[in-house]
C-alpha atoms as a PDB file:
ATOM      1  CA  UNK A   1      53.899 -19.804 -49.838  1.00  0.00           C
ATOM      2  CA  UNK A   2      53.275 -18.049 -46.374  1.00  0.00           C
ATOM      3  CA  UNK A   3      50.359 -15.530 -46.294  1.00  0.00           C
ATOM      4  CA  UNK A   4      50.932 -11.861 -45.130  1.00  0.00           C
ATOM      5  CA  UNK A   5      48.610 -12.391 -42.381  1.00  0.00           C
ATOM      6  CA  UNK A   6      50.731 -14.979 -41.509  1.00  0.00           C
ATOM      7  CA  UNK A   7      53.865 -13.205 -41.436  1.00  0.00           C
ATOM      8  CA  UNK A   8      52.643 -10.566 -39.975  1.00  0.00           C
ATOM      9  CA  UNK A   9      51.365 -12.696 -36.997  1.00  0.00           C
ATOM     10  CA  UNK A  10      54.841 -14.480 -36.594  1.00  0.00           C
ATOM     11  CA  UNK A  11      56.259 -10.392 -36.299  1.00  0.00           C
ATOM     12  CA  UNK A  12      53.970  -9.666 -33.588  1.00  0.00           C
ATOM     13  CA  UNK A  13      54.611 -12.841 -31.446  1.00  0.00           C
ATOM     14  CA  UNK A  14      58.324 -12.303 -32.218  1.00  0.00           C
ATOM     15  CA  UNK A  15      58.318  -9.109 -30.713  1.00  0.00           C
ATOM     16  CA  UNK A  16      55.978 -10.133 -28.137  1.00  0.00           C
ATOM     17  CA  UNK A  17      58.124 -12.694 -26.907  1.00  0.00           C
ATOM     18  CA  UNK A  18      60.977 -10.164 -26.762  1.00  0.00           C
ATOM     19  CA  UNK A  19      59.365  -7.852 -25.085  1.00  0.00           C
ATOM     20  CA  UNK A  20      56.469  -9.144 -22.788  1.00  0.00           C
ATOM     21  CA  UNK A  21      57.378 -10.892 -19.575  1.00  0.00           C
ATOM     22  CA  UNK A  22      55.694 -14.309 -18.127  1.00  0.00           C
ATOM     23  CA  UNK A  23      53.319 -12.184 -16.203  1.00  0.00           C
ATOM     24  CA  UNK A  24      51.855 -11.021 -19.150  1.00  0.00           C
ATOM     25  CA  UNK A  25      53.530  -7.126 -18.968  1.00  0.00           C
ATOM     26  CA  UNK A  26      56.543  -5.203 -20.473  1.00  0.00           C
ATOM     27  CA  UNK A  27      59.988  -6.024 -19.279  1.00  0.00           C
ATOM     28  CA  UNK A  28      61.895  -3.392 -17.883  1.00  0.00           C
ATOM     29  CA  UNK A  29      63.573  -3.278 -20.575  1.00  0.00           C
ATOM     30  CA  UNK A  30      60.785  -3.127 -22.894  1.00  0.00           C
ATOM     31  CA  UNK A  31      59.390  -0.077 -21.441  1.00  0.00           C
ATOM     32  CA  UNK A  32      62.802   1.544 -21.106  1.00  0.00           C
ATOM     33  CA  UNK A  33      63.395   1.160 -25.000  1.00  0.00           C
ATOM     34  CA  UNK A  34      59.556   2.366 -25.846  1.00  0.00           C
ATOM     35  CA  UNK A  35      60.120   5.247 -22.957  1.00  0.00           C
ATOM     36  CA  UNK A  36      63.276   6.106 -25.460  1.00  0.00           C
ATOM     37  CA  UNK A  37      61.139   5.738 -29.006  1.00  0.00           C
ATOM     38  CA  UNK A  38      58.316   7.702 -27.461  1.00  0.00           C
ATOM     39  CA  UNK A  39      60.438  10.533 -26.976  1.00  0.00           C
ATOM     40  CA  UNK A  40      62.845  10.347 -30.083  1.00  0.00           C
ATOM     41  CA  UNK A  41      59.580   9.688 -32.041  1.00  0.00           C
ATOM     42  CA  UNK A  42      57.454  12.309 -30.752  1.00  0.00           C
ATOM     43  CA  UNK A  43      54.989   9.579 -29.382  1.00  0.00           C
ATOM     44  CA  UNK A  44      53.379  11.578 -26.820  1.00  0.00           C
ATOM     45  CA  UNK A  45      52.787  14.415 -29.637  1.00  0.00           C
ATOM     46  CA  UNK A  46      54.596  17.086 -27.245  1.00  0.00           C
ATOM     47  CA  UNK A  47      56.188  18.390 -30.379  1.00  0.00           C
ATOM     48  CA  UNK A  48      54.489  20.443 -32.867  1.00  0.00           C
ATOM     49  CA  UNK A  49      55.320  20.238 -36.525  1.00  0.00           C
ATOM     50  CA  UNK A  50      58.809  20.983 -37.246  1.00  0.00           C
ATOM     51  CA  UNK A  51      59.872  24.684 -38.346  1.00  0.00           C
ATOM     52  CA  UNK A  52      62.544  25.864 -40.354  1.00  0.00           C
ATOM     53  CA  UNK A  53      65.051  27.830 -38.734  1.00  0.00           C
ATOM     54  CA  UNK A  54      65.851  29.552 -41.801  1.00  0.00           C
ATOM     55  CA  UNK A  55      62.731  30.581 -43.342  1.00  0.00           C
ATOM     56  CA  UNK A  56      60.398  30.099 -39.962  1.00  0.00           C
ATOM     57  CA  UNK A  57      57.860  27.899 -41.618  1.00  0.00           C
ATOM     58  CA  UNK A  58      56.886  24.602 -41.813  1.00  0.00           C
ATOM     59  CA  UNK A  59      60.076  22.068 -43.446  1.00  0.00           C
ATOM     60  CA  UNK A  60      58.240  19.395 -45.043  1.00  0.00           C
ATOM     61  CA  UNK A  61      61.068  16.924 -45.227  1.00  0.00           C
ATOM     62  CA  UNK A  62      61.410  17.247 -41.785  1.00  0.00           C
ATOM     63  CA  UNK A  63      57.772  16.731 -41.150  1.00  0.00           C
ATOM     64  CA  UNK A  64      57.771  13.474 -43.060  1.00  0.00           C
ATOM     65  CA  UNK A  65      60.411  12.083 -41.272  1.00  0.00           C
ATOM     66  CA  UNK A  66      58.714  13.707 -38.067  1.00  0.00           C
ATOM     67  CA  UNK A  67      55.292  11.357 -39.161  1.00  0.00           C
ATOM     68  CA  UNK A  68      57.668   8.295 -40.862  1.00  0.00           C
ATOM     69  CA  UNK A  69      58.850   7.900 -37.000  1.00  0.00           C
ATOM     70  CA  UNK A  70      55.719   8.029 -35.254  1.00  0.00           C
ATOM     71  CA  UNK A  71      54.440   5.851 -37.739  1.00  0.00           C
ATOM     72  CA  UNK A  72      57.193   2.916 -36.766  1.00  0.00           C
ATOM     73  CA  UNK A  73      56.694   3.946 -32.806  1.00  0.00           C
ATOM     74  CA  UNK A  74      52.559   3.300 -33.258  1.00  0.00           C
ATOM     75  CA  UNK A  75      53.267   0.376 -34.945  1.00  0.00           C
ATOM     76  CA  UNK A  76      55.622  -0.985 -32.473  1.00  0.00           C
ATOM     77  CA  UNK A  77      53.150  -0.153 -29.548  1.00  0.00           C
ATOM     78  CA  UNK A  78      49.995  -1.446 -31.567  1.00  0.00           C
ATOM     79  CA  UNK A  79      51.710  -5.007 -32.075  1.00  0.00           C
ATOM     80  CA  UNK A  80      52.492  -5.157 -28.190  1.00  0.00           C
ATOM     81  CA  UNK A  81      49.022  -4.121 -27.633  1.00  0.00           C
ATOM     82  CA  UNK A  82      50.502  -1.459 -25.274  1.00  0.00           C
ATOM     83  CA  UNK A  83      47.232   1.030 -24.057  1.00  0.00           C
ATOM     84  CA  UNK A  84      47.108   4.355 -24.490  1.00  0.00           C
ATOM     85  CA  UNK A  85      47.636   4.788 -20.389  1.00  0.00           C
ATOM     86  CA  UNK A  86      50.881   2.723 -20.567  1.00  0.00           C
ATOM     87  CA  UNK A  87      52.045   4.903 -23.798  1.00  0.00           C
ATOM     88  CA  UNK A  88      51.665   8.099 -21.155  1.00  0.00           C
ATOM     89  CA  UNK A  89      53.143   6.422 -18.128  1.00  0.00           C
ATOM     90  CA  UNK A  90      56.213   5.047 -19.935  1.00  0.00           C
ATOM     91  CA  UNK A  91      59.125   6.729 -17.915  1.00  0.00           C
ATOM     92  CA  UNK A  92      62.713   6.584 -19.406  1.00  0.00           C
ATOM     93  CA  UNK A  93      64.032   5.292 -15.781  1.00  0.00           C
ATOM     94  CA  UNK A  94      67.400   3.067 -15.421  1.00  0.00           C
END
């Protein structure tokens, strides 16, 4: 039976593979993709916590989800080793 440390290694050089070029750096199209998850995730933490447009406070459902998908987006960034300079400088450019 495989490990979890195991399978979590095979992950990470999966997704390595798909996104990190021969010269050791994000594709363009890795960078476009994270430039698009750092944004729809609230990776840069631009966004505060989000408010209810009803009662004007705090929705906790929405803030779990808000925290669920920066969760995935750190995780996604941590297993391409991505710093945080790059995480700042990733531009959603075509």
């Amino acid at each position: 039976m495989t490990s979890p440390k195991t399978k979590a290694r095979v992950r990470q050089q999966a997704l390595r593979a798909m996104c990190i070029g021969p010269d050791g750096q994000l594709t363009k199209n890795a960078r476009l993709i994270l430039a698009y998850l750092r944004k729809e995730c609230n990776g840069d933490g631009r966004y505060g916590p989000p408010v209810s447009q009803i009662t004007g406070t705090i929705d906790p459902l929405a803030m779990a989800r808000a925290a669920g998908r920066r969760e995935i987006f750190d995780l996604l960034t941590r297993m391409l080793s991505v710093t945080l300079e790059e995480r700042h400088n990733l531009e959603e450019d075509l």
